[in-house]
C-alpha atoms as a PDB file:
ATOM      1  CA  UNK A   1     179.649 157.782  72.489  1.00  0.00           C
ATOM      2  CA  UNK A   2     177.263 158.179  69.518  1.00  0.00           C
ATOM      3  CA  UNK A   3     177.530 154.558  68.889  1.00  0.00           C
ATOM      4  CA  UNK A   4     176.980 153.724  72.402  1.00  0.00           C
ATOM      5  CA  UNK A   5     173.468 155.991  72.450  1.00  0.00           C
ATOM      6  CA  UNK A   6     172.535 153.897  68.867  1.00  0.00           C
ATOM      7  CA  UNK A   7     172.476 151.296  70.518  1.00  0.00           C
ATOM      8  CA  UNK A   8     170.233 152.221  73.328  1.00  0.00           C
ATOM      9  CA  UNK A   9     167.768 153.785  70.686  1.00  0.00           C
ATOM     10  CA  UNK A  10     165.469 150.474  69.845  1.00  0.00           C
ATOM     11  CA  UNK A  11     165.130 149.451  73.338  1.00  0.00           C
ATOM     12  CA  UNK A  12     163.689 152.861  74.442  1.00  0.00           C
ATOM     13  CA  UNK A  13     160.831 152.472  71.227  1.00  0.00           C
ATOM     14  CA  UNK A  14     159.952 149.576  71.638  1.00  0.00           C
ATOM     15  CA  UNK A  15     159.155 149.938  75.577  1.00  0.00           C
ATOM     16  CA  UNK A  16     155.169 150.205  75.886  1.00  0.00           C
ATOM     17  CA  UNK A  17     152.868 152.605  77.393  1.00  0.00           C
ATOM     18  CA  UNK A  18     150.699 152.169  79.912  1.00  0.00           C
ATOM     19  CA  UNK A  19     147.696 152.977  78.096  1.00  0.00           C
ATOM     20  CA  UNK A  20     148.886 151.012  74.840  1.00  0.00           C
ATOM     21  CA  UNK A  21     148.707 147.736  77.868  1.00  0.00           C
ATOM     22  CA  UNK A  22     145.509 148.768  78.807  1.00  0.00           C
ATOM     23  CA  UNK A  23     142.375 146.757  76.701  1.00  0.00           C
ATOM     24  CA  UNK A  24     139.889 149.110  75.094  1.00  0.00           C
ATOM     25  CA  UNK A  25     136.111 147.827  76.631  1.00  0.00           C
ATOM     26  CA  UNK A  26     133.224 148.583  74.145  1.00  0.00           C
ATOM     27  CA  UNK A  27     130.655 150.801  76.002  1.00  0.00           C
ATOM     28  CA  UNK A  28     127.319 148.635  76.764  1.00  0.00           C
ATOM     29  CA  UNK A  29     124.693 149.474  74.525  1.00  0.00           C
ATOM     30  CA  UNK A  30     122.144 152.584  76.266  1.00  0.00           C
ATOM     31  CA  UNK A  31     118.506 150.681  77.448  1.00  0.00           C
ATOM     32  CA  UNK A  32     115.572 152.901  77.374  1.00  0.00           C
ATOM     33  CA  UNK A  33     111.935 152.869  78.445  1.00  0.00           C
ATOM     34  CA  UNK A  34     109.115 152.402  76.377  1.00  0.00           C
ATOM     35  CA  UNK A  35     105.569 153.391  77.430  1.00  0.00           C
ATOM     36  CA  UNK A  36     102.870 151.458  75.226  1.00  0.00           C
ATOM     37  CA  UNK A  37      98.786 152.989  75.556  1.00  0.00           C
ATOM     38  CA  UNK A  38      96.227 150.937  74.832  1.00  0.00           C
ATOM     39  CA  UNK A  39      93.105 152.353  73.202  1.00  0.00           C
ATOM     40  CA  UNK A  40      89.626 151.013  71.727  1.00  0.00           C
ATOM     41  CA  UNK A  41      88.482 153.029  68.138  1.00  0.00           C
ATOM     42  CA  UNK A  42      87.480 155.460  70.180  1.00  0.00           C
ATOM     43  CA  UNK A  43      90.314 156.601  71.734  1.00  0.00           C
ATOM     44  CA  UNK A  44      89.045 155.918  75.537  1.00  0.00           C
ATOM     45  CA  UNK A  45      91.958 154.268  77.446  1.00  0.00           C
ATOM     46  CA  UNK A  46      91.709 150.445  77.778  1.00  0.00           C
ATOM     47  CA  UNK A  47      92.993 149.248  81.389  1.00  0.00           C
ATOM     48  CA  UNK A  48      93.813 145.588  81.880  1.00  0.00           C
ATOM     49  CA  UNK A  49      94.605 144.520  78.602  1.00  0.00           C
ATOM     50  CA  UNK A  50      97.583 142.272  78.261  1.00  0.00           C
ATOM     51  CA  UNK A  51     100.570 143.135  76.722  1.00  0.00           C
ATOM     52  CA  UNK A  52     103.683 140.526  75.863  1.00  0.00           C
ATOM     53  CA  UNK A  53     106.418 141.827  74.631  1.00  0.00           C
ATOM     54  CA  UNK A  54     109.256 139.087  72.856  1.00  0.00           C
ATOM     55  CA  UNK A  55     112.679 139.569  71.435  1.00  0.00           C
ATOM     56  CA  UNK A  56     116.178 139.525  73.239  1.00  0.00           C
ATOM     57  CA  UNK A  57     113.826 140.180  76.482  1.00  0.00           C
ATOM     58  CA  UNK A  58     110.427 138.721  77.241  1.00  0.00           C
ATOM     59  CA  UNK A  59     108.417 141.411  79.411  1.00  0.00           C
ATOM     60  CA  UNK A  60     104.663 141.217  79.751  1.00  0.00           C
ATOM     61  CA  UNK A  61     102.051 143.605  82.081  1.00  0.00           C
ATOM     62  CA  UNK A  62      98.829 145.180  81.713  1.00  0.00           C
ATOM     63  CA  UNK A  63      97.764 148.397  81.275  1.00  0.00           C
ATOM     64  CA  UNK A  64      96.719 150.678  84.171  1.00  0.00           C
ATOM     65  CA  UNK A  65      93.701 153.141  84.028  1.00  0.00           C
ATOM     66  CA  UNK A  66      94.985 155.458  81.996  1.00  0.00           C
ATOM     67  CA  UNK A  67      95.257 152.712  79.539  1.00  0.00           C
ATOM     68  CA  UNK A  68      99.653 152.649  79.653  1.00  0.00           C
ATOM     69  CA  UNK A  69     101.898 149.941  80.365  1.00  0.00           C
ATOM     70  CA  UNK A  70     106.169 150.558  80.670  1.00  0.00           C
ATOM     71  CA  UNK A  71     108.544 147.827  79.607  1.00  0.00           C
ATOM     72  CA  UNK A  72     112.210 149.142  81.216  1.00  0.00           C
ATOM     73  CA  UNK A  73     115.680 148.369  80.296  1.00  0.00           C
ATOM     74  CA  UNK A  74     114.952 147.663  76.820  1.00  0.00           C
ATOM     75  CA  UNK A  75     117.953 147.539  74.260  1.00  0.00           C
ATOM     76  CA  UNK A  76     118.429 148.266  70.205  1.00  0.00           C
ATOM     77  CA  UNK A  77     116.242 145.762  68.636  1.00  0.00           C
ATOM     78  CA  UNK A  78     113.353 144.652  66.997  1.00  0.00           C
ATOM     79  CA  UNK A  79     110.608 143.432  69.433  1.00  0.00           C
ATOM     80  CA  UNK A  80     107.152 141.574  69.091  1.00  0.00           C
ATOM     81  CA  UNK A  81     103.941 143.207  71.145  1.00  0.00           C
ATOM     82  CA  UNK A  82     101.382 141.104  71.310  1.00  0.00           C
ATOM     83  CA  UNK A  83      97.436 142.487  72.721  1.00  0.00           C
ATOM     84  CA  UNK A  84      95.174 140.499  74.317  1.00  0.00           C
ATOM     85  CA  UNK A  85      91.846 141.764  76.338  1.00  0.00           C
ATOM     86  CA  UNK A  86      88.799 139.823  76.432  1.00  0.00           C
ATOM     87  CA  UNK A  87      85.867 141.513  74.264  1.00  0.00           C
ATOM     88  CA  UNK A  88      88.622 142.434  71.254  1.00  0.00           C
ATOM     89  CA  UNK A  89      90.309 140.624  68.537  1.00  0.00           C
ATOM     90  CA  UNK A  90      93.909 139.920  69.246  1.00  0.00           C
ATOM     91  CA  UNK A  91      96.668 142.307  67.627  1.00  0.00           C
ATOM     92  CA  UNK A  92     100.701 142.221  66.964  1.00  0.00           C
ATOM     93  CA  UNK A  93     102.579 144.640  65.838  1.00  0.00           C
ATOM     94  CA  UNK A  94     106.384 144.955  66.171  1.00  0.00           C
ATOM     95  CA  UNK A  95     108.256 147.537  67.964  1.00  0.00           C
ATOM     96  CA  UNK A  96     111.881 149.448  66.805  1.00  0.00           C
ATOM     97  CA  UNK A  97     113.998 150.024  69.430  1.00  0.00           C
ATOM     98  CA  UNK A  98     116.999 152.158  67.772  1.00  0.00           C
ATOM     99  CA  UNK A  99     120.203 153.890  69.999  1.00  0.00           C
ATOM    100  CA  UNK A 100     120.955 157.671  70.123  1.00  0.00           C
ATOM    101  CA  UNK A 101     116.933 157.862  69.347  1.00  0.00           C
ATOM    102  CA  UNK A 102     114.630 158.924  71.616  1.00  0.00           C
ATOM    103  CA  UNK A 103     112.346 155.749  73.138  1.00  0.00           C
ATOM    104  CA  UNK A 104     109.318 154.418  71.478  1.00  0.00           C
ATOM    105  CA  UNK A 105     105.650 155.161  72.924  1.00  0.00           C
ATOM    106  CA  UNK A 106     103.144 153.128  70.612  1.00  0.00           C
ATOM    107  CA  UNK A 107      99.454 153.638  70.972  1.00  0.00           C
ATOM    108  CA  UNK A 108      97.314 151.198  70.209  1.00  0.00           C
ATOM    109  CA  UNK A 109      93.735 150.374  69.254  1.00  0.00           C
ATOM    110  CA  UNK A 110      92.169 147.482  69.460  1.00  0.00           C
ATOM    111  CA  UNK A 111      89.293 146.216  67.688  1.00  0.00           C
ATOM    112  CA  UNK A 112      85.681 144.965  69.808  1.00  0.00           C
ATOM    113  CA  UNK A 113      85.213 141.332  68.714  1.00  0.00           C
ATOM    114  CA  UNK A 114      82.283 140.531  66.766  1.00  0.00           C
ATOM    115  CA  UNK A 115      79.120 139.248  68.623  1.00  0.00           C
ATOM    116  CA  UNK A 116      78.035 136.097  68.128  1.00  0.00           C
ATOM    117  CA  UNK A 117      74.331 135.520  68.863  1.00  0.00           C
ATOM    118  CA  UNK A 118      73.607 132.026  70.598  1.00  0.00           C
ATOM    119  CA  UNK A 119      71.794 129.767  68.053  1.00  0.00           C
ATOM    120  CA  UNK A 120      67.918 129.678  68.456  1.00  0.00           C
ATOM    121  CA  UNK A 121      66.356 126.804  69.887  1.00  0.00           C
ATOM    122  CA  UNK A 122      65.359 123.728  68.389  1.00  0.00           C
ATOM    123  CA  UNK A 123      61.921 124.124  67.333  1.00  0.00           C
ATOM    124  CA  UNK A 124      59.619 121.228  69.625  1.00  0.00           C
ATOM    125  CA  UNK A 125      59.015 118.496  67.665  1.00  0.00           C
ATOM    126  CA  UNK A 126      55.730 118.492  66.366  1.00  0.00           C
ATOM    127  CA  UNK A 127      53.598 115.174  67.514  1.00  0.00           C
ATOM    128  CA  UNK A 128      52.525 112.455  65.131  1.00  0.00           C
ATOM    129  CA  UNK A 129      49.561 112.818  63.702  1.00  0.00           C
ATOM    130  CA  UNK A 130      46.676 110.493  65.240  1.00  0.00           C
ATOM    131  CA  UNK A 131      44.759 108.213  63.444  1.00  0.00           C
ATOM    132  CA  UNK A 132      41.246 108.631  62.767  1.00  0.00           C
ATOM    133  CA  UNK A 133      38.970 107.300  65.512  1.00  0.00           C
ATOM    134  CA  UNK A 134      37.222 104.017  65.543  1.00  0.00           C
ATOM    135  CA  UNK A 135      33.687 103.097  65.266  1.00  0.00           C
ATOM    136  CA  UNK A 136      32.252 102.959  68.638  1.00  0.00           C
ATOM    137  CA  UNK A 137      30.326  99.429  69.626  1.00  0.00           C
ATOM    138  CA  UNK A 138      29.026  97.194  72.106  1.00  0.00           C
ATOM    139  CA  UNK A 139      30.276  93.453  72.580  1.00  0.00           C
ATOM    140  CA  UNK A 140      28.338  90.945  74.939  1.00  0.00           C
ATOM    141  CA  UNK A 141      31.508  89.441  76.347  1.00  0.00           C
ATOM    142  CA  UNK A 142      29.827  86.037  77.228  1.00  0.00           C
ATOM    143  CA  UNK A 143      28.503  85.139  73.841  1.00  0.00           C
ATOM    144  CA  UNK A 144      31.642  86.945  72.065  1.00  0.00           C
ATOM    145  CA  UNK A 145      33.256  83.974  74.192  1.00  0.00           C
ATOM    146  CA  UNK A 146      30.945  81.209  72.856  1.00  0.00           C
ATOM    147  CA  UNK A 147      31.483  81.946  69.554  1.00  0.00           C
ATOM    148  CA  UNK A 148      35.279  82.255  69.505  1.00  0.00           C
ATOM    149  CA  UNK A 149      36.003  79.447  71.988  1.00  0.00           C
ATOM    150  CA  UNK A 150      39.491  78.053  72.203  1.00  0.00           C
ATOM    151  CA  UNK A 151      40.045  74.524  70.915  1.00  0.00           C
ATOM    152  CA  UNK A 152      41.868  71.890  72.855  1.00  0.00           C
ATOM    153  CA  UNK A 153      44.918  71.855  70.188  1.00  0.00           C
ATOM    154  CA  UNK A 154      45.481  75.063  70.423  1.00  0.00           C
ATOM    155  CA  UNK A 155      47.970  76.502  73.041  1.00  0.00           C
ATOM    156  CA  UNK A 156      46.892  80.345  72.725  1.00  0.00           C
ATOM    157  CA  UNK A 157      44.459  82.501  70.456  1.00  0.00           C
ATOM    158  CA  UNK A 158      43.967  85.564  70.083  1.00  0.00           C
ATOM    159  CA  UNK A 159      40.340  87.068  69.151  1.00  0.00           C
ATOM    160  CA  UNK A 160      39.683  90.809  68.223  1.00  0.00           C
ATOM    161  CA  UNK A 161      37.178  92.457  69.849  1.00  0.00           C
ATOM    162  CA  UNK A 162      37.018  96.023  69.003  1.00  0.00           C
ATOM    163  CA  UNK A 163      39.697  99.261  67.604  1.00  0.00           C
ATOM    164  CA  UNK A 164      39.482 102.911  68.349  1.00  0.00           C
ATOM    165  CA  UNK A 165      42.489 104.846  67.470  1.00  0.00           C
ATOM    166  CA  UNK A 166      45.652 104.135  69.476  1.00  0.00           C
ATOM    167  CA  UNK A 167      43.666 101.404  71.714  1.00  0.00           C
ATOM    168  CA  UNK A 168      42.682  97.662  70.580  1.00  0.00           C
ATOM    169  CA  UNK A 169      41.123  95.790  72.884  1.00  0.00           C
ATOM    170  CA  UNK A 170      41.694  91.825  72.657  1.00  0.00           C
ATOM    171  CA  UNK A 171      40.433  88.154  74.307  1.00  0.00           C
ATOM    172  CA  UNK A 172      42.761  85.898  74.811  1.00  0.00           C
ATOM    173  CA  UNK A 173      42.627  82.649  76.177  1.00  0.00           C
ATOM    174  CA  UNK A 174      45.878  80.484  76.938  1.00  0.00           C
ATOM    175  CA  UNK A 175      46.125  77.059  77.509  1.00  0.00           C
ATOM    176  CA  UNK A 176      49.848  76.580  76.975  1.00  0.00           C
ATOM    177  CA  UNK A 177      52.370  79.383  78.999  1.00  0.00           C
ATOM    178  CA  UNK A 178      52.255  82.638  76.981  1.00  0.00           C
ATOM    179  CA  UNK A 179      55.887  83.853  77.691  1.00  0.00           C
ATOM    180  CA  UNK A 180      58.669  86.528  77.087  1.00  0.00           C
ATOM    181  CA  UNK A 181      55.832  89.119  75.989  1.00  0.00           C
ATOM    182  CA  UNK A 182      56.876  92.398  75.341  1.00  0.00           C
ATOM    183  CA  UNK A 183      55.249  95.466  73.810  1.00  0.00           C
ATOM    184  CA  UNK A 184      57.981  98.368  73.392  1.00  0.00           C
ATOM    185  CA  UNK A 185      55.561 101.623  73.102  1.00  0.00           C
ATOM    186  CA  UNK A 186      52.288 100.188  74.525  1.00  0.00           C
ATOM    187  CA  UNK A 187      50.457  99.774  77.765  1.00  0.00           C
ATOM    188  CA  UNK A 188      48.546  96.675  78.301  1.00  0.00           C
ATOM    189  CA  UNK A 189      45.535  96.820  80.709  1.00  0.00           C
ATOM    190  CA  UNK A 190      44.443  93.107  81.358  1.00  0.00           C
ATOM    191  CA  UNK A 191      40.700  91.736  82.771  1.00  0.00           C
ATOM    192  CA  UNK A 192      40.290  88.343  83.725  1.00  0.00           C
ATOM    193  CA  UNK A 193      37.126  86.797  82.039  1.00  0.00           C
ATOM    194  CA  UNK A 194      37.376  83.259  83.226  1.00  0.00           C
ATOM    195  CA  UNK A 195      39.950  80.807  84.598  1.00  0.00           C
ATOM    196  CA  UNK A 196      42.645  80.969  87.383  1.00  0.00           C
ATOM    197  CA  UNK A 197      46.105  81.732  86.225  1.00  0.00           C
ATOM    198  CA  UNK A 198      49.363  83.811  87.238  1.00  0.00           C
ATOM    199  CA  UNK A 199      50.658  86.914  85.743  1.00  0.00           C
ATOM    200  CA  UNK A 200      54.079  87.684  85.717  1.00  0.00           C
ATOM    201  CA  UNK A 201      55.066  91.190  85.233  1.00  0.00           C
ATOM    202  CA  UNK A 202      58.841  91.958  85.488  1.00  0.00           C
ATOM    203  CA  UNK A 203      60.269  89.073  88.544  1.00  0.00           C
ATOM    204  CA  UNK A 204      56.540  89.580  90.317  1.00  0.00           C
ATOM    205  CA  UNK A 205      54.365  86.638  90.296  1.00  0.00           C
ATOM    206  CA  UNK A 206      50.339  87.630  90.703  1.00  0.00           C
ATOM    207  CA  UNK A 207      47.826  85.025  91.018  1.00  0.00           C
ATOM    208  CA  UNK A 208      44.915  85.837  89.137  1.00  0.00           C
ATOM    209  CA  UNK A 209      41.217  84.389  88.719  1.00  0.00           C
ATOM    210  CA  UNK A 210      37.974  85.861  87.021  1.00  0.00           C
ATOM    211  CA  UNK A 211      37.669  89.619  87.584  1.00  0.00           C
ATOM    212  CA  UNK A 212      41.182  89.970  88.639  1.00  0.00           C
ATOM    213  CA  UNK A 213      43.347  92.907  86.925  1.00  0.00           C
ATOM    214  CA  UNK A 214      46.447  94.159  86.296  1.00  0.00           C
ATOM    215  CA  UNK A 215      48.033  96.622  84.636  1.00  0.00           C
ATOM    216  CA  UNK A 216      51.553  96.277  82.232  1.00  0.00           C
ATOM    217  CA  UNK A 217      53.627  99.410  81.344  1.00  0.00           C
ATOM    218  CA  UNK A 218      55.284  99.271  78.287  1.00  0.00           C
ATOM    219  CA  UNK A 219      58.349  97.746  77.366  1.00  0.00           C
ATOM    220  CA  UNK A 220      57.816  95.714  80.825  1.00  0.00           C
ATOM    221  CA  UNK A 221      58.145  91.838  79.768  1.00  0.00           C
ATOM    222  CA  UNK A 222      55.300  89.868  80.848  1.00  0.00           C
ATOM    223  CA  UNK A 223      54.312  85.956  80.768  1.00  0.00           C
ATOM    224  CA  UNK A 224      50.460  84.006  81.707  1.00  0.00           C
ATOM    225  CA  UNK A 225      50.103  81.044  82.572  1.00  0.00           C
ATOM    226  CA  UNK A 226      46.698  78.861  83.520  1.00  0.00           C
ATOM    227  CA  UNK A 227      46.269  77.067  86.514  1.00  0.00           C
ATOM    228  CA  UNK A 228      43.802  74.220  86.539  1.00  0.00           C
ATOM    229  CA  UNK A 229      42.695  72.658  83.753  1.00  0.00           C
ATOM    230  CA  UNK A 230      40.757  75.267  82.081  1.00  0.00           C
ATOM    231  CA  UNK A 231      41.994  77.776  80.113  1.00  0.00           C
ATOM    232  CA  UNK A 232      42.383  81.204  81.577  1.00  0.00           C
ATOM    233  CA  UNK A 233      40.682  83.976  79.513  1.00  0.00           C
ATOM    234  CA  UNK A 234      41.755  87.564  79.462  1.00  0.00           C
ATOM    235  CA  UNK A 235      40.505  90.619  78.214  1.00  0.00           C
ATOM    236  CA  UNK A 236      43.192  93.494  76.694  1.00  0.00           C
ATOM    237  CA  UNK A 237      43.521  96.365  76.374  1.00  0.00           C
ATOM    238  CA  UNK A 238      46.182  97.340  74.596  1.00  0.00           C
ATOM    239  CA  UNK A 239      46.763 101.687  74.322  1.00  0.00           C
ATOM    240  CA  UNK A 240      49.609 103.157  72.670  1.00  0.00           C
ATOM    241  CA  UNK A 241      49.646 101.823  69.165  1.00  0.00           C
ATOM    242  CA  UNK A 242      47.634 102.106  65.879  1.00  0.00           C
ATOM    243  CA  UNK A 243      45.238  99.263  65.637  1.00  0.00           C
ATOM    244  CA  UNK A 244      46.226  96.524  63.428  1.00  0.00           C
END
């Protein structure tokens, strides 16, 4: 009888439990709430300035009136908080979210940016200085003419009559076409003396005889040309550049 309850012995111990079947589940970590103010060096409340929080969560708000912003269900762990409000120099700081301790309320105070005043205007550039003035005189056209006539072999010339300042004034007479003229930072004002001709100014053709004129802006290309068999003659005016 002994023998027989031996025997019976190891298969009663080794029978388990229910609660020895049952798996043991590790209770989830406890979140908490933290509640974040935002200040400037004062200590007045700063409302909508951002805050981003980063680490096993990503939460971001801004704060209310009061300055406060709450980040919820946040677990043990280290966190980044990152401030941002325009008119103050970004901050980080972490935050140290620890269990069994009570939840983490920061405050905060940011910095005002440093003003930056807009550069001053460029001073106006100052003009060039003008040359000194001419002499003044009188020129009988006609007989300035007679002496300075244009000979048959040549196709243009050019004749100085007088120079005051930022104005020459010129005769020329042109057999041969007088093209492709150009005169960057001048104006030309032109009389016609003598002779029949055309002007071109630009793609306009003018016709032009004696006392005829016409006016050339600058950097306007121009071209004369006689028509008949005397020369045309021209008197210019040429403003805009120091006499040569």
């Amino acid at each position: 009888m002994k023998l027989a309850l031996l025997a019976m012995l190891p298969l009663v111990l080794s029978a388990p439990t229910d609660a020895a079947q049952r798996p043991r589940t590790a209770k989830p970590a406890a979140s908490t709430t933290a509640t974040i103010t935002v200040t400037d060096l004062s200590g007045a409340p700063l409302s909508e300035a951002r805050v981003i929080l980063t680490g096993s969560l990503d939460r971001s708000g801004s704060t209310a009136t009061d300055g406060t912003v709450k980040f919820d269900g946040l677990r043990p762990g280290t966190y980044r908080l990152r401030f941002e409000k325009d008119g103050y120099v970004l901050f980080e700081r972490e935050l140290e979210v620890r269990a069994g301790q009570a939840p983490p309320n920061p405050s905060v105070a940011l910095t005002p940016a440093p003003k930056t005043e807009p550069p001053p205007p460029p001073e106006p550039a100052k003009p060039a200085p003008l040359p000194p003035p001419g002499k003044a005189i009188t020129v009988n056209v006609p007989d300035f003419l007679e002496r300075n006539f244009i000979t048959n072999t040549q196709p243009q010339k050019v004749s100085e009559v007088g120079c005051s300042g930022l104005a020459h004034t010129v005769l020329w007479q042109v057999r041969e076409p007088w093209e492709n003229r150009t005169h960057d930072t001048s104006d030309v004002m032109l009389y016609v003396v003598g002779g029949e001709g055309t002007v071109r100014i630009g793609a306009s053709d003018l016709a032009v005889e004696a006392g005829s004129f016409a006016q050339i802006p600058r950097a306007t290309p121009y071209s004369i040309t006689r028509r008949g068999r005397n020369p045309i003659i021209l008197l210019a005016t040429i403003v805009g550049e120091p006499c040569p």
